[in-house]
C-alpha atoms as a PDB file:
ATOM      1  CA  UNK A   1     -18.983 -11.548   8.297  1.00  0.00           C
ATOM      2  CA  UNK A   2     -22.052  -8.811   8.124  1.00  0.00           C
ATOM      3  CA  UNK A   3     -20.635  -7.617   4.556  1.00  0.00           C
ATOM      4  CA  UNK A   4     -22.272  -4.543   3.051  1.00  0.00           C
ATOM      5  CA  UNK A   5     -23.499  -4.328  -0.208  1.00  0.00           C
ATOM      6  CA  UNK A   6     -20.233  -4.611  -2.835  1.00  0.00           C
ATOM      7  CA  UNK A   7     -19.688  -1.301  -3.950  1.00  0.00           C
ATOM      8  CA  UNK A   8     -20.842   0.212  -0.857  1.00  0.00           C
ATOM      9  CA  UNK A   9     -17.795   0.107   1.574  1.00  0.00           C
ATOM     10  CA  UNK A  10     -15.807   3.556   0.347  1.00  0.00           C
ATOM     11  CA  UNK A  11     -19.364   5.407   0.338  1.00  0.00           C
ATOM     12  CA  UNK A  12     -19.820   4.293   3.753  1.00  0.00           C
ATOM     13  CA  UNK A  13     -16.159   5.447   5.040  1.00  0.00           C
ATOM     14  CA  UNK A  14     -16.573   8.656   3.214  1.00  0.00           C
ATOM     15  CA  UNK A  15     -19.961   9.561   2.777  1.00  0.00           C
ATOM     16  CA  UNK A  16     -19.735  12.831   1.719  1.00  0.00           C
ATOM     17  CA  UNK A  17     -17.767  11.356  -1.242  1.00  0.00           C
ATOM     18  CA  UNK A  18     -14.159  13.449  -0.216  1.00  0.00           C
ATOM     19  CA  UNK A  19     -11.723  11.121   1.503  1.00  0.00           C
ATOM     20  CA  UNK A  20     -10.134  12.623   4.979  1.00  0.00           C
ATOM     21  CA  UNK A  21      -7.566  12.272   6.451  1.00  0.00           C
ATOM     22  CA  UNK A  22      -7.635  10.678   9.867  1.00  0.00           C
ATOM     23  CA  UNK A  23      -5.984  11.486  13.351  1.00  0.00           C
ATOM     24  CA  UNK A  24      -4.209   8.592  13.621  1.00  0.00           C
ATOM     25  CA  UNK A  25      -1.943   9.522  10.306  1.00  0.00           C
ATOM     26  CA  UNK A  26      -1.756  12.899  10.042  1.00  0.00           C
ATOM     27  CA  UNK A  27      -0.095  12.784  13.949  1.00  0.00           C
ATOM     28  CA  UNK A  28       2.812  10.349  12.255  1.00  0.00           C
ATOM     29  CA  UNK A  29       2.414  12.593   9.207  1.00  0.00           C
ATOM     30  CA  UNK A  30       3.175  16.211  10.870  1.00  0.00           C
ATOM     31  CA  UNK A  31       5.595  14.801  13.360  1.00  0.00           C
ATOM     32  CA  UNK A  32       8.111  13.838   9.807  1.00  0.00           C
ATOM     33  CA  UNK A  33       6.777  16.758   8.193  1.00  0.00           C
ATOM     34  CA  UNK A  34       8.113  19.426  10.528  1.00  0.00           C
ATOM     35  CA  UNK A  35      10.863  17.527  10.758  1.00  0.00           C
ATOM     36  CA  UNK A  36      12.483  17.931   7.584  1.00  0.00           C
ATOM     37  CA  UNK A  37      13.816  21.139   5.992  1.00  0.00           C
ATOM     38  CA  UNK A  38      11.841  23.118   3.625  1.00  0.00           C
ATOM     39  CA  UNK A  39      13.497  23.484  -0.062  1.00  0.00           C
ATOM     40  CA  UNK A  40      12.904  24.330  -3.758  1.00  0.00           C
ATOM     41  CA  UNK A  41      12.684  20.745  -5.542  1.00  0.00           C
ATOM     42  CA  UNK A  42      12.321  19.239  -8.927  1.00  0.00           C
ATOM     43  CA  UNK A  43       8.703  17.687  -9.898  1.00  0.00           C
ATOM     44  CA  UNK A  44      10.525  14.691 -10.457  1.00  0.00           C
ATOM     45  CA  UNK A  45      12.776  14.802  -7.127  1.00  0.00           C
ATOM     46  CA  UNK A  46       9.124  15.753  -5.649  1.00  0.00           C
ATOM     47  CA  UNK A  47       7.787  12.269  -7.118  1.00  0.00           C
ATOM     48  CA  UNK A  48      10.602  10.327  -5.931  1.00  0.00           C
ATOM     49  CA  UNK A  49      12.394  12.031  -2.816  1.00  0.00           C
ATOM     50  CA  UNK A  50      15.961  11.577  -2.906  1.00  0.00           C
ATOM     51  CA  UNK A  51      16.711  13.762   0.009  1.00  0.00           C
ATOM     52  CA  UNK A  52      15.351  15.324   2.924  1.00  0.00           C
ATOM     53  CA  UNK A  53      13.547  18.531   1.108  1.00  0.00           C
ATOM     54  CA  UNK A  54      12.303  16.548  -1.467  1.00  0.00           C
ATOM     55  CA  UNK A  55      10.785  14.041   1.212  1.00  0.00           C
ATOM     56  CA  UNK A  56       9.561  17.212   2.798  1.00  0.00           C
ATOM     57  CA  UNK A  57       7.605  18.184  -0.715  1.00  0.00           C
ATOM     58  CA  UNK A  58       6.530  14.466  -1.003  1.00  0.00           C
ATOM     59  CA  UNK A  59       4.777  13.975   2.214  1.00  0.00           C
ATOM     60  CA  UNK A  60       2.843  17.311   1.423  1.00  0.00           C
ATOM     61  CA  UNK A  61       2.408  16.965  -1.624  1.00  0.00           C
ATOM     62  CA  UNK A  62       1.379  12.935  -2.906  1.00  0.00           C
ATOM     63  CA  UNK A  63       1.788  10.669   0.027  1.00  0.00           C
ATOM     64  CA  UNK A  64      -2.023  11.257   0.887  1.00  0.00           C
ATOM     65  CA  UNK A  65      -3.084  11.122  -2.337  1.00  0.00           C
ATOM     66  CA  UNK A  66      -1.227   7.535  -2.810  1.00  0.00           C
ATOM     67  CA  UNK A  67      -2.180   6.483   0.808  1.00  0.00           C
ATOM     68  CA  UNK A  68      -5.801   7.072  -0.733  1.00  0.00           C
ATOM     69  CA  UNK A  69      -5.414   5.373  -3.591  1.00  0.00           C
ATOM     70  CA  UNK A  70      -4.060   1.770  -2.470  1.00  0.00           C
ATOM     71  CA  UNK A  71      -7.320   2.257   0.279  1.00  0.00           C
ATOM     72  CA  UNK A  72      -9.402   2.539  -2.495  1.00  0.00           C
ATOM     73  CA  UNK A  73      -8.181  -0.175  -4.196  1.00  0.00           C
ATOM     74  CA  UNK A  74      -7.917  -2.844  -1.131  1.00  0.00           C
ATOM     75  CA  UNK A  75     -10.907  -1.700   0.718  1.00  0.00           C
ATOM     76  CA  UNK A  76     -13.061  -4.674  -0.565  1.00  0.00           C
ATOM     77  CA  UNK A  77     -10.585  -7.357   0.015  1.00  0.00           C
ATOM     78  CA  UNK A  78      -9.944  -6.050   3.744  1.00  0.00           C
ATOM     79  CA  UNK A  79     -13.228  -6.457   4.053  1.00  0.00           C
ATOM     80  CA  UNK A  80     -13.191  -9.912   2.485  1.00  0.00           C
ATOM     81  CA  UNK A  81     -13.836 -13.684   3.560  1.00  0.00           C
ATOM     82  CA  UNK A  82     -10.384 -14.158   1.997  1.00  0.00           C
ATOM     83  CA  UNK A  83      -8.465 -11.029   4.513  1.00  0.00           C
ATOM     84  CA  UNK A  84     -10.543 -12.605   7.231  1.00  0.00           C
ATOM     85  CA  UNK A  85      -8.831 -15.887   6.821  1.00  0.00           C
ATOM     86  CA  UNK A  86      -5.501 -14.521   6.764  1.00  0.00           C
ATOM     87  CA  UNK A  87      -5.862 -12.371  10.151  1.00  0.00           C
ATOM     88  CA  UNK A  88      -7.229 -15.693  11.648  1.00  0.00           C
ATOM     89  CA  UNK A  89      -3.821 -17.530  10.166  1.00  0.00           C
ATOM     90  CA  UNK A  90      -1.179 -14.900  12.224  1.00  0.00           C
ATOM     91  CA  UNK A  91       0.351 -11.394  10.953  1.00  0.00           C
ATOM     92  CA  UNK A  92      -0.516  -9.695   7.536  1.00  0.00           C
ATOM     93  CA  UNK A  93       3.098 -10.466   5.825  1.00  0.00           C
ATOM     94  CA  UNK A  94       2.909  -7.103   3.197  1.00  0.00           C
ATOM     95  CA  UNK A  95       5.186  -6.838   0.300  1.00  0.00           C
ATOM     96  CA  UNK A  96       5.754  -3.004  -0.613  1.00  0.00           C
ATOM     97  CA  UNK A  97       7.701  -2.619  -3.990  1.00  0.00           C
ATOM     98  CA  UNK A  98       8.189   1.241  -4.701  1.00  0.00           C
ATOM     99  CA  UNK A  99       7.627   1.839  -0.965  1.00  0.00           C
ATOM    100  CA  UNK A 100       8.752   5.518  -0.883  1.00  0.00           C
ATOM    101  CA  UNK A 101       7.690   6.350   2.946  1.00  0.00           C
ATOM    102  CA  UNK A 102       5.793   2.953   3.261  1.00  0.00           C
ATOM    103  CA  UNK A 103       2.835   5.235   1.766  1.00  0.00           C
ATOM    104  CA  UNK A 104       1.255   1.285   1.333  1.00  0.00           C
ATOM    105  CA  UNK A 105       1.846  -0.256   4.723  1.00  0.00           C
ATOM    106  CA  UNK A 106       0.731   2.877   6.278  1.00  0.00           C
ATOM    107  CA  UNK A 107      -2.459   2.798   3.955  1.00  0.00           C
ATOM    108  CA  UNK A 108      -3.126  -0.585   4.859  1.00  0.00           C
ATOM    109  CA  UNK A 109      -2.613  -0.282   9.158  1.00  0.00           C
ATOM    110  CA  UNK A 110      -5.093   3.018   8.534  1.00  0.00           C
ATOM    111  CA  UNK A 111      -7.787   1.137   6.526  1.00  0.00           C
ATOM    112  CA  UNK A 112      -7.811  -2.616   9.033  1.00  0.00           C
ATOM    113  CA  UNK A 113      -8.375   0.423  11.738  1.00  0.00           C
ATOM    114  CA  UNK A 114     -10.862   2.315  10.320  1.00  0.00           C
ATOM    115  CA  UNK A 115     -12.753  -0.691   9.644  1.00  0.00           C
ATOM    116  CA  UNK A 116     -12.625  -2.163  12.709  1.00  0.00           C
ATOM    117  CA  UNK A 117     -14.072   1.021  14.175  1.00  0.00           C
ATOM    118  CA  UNK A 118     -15.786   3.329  11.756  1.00  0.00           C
ATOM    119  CA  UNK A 119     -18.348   1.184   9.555  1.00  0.00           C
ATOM    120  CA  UNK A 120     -21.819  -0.656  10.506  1.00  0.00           C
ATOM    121  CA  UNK A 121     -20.349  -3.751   8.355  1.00  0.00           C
ATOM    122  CA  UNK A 122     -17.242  -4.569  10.421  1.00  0.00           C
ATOM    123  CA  UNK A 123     -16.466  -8.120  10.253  1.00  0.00           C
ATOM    124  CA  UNK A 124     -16.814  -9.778  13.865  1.00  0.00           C
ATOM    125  CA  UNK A 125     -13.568 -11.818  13.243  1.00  0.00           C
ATOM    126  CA  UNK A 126     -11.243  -8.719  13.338  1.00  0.00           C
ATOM    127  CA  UNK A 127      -8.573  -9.083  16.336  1.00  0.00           C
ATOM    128  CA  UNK A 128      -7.889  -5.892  18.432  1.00  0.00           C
ATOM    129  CA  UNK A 129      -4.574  -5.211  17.335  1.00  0.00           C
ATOM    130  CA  UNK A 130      -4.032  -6.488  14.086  1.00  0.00           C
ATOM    131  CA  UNK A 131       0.117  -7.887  13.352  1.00  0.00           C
ATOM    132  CA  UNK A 132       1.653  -6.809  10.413  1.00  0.00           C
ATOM    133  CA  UNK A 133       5.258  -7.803   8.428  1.00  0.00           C
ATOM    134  CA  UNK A 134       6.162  -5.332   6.580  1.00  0.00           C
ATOM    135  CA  UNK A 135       8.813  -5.707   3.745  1.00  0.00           C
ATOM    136  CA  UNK A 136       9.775  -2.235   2.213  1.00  0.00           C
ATOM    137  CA  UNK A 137      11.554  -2.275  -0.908  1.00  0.00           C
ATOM    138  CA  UNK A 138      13.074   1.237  -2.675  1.00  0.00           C
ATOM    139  CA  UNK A 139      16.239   2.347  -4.114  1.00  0.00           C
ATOM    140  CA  UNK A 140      16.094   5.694  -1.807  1.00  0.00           C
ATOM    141  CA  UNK A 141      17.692   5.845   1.349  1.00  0.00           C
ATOM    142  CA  UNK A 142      15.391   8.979   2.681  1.00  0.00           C
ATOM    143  CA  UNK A 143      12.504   6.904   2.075  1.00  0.00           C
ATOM    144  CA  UNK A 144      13.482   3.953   3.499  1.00  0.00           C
ATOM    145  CA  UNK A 145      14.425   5.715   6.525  1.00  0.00           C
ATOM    146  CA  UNK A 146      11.379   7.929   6.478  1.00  0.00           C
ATOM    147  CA  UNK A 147       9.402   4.995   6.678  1.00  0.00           C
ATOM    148  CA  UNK A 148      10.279   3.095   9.293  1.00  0.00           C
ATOM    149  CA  UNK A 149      10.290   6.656  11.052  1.00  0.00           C
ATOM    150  CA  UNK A 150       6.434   6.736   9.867  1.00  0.00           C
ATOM    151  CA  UNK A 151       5.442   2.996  11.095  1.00  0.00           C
ATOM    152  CA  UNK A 152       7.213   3.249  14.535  1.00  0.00           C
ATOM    153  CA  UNK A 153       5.290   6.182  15.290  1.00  0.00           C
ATOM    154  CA  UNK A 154       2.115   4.158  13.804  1.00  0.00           C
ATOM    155  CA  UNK A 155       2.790   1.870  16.591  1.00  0.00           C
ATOM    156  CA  UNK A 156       3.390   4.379  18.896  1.00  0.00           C
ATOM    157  CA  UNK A 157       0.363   6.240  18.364  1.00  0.00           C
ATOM    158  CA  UNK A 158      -1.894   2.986  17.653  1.00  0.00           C
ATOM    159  CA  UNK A 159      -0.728   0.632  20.586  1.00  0.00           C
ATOM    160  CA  UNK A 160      -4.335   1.720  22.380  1.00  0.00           C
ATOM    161  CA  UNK A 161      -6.241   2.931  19.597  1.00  0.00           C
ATOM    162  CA  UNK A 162      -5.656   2.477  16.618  1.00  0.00           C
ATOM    163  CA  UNK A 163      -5.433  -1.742  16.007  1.00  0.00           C
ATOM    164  CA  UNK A 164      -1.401  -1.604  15.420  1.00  0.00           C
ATOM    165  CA  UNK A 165       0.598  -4.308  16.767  1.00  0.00           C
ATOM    166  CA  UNK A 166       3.745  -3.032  19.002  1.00  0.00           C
ATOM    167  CA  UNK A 167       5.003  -6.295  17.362  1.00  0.00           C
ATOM    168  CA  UNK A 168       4.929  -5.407  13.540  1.00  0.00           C
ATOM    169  CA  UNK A 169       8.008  -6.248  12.289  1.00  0.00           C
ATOM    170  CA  UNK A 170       9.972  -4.258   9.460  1.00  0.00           C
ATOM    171  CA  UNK A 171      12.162  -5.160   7.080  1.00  0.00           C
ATOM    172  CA  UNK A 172      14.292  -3.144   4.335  1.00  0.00           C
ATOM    173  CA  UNK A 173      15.488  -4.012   0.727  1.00  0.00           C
ATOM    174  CA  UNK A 174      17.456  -1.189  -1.169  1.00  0.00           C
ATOM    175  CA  UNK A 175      18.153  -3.224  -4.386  1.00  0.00           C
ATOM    176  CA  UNK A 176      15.703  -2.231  -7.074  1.00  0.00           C
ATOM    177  CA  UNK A 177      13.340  -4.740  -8.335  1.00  0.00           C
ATOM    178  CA  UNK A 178      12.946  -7.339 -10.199  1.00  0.00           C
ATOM    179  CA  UNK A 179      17.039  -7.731  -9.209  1.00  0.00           C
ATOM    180  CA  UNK A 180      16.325  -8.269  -5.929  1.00  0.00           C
ATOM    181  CA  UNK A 181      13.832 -11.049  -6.450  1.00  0.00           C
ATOM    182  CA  UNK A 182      16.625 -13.623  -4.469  1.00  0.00           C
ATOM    183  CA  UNK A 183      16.521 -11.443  -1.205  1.00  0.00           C
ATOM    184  CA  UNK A 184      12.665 -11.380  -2.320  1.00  0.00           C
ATOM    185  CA  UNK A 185      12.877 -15.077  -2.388  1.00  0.00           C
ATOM    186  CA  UNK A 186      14.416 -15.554   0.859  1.00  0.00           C
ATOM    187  CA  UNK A 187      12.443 -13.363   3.119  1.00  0.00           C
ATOM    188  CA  UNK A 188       9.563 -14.901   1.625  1.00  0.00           C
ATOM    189  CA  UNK A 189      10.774 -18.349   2.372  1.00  0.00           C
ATOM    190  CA  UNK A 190      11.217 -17.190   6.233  1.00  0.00           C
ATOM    191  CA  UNK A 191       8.065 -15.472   6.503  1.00  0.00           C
ATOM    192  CA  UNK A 192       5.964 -18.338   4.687  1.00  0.00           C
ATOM    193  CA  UNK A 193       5.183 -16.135   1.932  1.00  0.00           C
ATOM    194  CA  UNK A 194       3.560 -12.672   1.633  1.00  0.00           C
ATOM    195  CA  UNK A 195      -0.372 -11.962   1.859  1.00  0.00           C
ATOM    196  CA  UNK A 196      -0.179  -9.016  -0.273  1.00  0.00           C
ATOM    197  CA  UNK A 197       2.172  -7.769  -2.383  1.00  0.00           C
ATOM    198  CA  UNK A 198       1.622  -4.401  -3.847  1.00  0.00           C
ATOM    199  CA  UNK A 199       3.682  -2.088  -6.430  1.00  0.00           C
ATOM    200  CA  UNK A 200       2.637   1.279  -6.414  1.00  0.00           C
ATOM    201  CA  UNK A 201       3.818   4.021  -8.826  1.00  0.00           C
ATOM    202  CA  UNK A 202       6.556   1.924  -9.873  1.00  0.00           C
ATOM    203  CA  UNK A 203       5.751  -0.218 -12.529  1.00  0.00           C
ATOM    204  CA  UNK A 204       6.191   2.702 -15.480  1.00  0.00           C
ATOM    205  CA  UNK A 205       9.841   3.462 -14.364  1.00  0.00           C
ATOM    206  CA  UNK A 206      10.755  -0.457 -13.967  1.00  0.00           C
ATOM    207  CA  UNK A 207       9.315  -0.618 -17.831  1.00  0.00           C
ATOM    208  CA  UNK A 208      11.643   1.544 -18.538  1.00  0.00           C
ATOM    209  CA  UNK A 209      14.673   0.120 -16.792  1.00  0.00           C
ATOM    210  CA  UNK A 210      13.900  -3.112 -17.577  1.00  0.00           C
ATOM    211  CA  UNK A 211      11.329  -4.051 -20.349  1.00  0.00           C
ATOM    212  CA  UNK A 212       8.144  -5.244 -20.244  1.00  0.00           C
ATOM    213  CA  UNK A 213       8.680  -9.184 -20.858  1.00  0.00           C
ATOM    214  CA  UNK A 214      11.249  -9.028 -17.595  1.00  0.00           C
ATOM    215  CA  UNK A 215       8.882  -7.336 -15.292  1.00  0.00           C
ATOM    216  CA  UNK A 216       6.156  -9.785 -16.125  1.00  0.00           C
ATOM    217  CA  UNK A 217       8.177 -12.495 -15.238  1.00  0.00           C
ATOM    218  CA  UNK A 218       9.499 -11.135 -12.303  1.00  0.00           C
ATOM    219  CA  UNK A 219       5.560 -10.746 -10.983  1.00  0.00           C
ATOM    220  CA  UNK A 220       5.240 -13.972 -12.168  1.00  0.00           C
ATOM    221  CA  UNK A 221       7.290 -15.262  -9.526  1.00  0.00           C
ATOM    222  CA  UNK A 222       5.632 -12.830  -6.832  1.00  0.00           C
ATOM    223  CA  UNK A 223       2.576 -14.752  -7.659  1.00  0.00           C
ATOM    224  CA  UNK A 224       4.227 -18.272  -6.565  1.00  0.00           C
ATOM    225  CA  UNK A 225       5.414 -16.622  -3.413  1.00  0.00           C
ATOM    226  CA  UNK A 226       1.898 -15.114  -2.199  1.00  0.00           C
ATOM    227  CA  UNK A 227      -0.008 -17.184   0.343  1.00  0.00           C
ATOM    228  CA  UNK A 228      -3.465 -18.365  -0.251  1.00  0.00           C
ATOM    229  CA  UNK A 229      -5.933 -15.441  -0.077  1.00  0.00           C
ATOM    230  CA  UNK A 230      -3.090 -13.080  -1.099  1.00  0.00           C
ATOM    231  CA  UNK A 231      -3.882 -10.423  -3.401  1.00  0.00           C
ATOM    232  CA  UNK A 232      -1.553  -8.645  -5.713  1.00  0.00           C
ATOM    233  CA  UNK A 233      -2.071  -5.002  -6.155  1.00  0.00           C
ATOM    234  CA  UNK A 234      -0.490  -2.742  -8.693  1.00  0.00           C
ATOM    235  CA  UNK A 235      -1.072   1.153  -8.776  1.00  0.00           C
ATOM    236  CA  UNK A 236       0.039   3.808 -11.221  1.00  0.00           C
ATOM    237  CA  UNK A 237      -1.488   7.337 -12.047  1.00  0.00           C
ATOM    238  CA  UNK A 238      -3.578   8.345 -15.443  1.00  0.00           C
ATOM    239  CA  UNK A 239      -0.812   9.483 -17.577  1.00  0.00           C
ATOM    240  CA  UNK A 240       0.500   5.450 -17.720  1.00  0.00           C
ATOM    241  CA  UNK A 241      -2.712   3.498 -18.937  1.00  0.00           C
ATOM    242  CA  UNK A 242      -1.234   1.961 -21.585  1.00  0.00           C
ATOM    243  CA  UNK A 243       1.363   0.459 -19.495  1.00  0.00           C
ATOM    244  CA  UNK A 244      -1.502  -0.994 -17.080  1.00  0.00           C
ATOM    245  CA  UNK A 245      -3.238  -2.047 -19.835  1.00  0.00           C
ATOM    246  CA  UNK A 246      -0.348  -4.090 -21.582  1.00  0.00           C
ATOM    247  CA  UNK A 247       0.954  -5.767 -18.439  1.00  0.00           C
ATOM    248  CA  UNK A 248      -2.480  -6.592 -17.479  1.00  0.00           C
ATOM    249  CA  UNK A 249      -2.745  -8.620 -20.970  1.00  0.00           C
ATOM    250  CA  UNK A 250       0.153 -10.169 -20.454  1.00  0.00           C
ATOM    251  CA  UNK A 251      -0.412 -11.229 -16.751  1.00  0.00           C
ATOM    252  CA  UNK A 252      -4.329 -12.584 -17.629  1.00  0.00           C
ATOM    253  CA  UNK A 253      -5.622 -10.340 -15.281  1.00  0.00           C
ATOM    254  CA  UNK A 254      -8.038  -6.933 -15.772  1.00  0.00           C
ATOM    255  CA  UNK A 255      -6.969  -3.300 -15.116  1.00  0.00           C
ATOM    256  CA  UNK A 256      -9.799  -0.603 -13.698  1.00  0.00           C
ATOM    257  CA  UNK A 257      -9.671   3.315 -13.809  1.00  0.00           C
ATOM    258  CA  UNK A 258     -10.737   4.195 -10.015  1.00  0.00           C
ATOM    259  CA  UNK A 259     -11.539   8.059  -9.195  1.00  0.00           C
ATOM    260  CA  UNK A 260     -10.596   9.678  -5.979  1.00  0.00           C
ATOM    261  CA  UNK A 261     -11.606  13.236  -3.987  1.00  0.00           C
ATOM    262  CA  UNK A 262      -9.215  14.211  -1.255  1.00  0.00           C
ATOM    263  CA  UNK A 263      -9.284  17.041   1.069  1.00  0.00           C
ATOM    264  CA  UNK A 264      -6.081  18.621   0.130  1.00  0.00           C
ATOM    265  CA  UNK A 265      -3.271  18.246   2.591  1.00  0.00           C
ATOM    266  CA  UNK A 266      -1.965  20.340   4.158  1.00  0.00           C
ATOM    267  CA  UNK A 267      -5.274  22.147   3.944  1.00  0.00           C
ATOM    268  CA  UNK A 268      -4.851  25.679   2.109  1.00  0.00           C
ATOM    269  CA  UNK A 269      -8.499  26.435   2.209  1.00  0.00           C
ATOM    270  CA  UNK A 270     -11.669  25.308   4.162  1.00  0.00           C
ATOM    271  CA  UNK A 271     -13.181  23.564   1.757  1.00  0.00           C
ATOM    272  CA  UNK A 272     -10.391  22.889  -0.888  1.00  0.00           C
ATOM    273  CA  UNK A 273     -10.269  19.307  -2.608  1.00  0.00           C
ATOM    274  CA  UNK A 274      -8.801  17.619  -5.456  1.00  0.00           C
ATOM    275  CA  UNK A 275     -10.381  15.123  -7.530  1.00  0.00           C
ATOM    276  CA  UNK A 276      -8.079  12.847  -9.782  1.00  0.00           C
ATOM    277  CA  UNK A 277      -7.599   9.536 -11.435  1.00  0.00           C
ATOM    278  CA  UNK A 278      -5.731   6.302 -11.557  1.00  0.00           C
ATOM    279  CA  UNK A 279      -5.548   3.029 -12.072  1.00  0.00           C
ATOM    280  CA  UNK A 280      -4.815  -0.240 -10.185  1.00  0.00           C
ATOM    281  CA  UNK A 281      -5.115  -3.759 -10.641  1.00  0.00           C
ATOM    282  CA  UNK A 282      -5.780  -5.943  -8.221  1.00  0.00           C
ATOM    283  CA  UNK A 283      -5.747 -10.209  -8.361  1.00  0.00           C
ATOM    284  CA  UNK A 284      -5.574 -13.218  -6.975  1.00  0.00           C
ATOM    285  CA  UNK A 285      -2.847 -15.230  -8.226  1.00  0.00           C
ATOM    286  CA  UNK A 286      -3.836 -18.542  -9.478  1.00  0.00           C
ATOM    287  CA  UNK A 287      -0.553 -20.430  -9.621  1.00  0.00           C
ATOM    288  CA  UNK A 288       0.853 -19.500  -6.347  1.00  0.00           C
ATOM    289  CA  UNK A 289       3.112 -21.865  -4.981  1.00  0.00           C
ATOM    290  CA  UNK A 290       2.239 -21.467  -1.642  1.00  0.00           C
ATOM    291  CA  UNK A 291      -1.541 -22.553  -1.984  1.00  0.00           C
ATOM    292  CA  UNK A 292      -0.035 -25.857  -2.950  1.00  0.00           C
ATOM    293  CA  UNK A 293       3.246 -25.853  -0.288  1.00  0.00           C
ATOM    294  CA  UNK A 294       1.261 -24.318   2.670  1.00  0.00           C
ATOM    295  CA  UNK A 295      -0.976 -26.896   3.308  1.00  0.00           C
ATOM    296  CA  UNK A 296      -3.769 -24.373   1.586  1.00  0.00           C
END
């Protein structure tokens, strides 16, 4: 691989520092958009759509800003010796936990194309259509549905130019986690483990549902079910540090506060952008049964 400098990658892809959105999403993006009807929602029911108007509100108003944020977070791994070994090995198998609209799967198709077509440091290894499992996981119907709306017309759009597979396959889990780790299990156990796993805005609200000590040991057991070179990702926005910070100590791993400028979408301005803050963790797990069962 012709790696750029670390550090470099995201200035490369955005080099006037404000992340855009490209073509190839914001087609899927408007198509679900205009869609849905328009409606007064909560902040909350904004957050987490329940129903079509709050979808409506979500895909305007965060699923960019999320789609930006797990891109920020994987863009040196996707880049990495590691991601190259695992496109050589067959399809990415992606775990989404807190899917909403597959914001993550979506984020991930959209950054494996822009880097095999936008950036001087594209690794030579990268396939022309890159295959992709995707396993969607949220309690909400509308976003369940929503995003298997959003990743068939991925593959619609992508077939030619874009590096998506017309033989992704998608699966759904409605049971909130960590009580769905058996179907978790299982699926993992048919798909010979996941490659990354990633739980995005959804670690504060299992905290609360569950406790701490539970959700650690349910990502515990995520970690024995990742394939070697998997990464495990977890996002969650500013106002939750603390609860980064103590699963982090508790899972051996370290935390890091990333910053973000978007163009806004849907644009309300010419040159209108929004500049914000989160914070992600992103590992390899170390006792992962599969590096030891999958002849790693």
């Amino acid at each position: 691989m012709s790696g750029a400098p670390r550090g470099n990658c995201w200035e490369e892809l955005y080099p006037d520092g404000v992340c855009h959105v490209t073509d190839f999403i914001r087609s899927g993006l408007d198509q679900q958009i205009v869609s849905l009807p328009s409606g007064v929602v909560s902040n909350g029911e904004t957050r987490y759509p329940v129903d079509e108007p709050s979808m409506r509100a979500f895909l305007e108003t965060f699923f960019t800003r999320h789609l930006f944020q797990v891109q920020r977070s994987l863009i040196e791994y996707v880049v990495s010796p590691d991601f190259q070994n695992i496109l050589r090995s067959g399809p990415v198998r992606l775990l989404d936990i807190g899917s909403g609209p597959a914001v993550a799967s979506l984020a991930t198709i959209d950054l494996v194309h822009r880097v095999m077509h936008g950036v001087s440091w594209r690794p030579a290894v990268y396939p022309r259509a890159v295959r992709m499992v995707h396993v969607l996981n949220d309690t909400s119907s509308i976003c369940l549905a929503t995003g298997k709306r959003l990743l068939e017309a991925c593959h619609r759009l992508g077939n030619h130019n874009a590096g998506a597979s017309p033989n992704d396959r998608v699966f759904t889990l409605s049971t909130a986690f960590p009580n769905n780790i058996p179907q978790i299990q299982y699926l993992g156990s048919f798909l010979g483990g996941y490659d990354v796993v990633i739980l995005s805005y959804v670690v504060h609200p299992l905290i609360d549902d569950c406790g701490l000590r539970e959700l650690v040991t349910a990502v515990r057991i995520l970690e024995r079910l990742c394939r070697p070179d998997g990464r495990i990702l977890i996002v969650q926005d500013r106002f939750h540090e603390s609860v980064v910070r103590r699963l982090a100590h508790m899972l051996g791993v370290t935390y890091e506060e990333q910053t973000v400028t978007q163009e806004i979408y849907p644009a309300r301005g010419s040159n209108e952008t929004y500049t914000y803050t989160y914070y992600d963790c992103l590992y390899a797990p170390r006792n992962s049964v599969a590096r030891q069962t999958l002849g790693a």
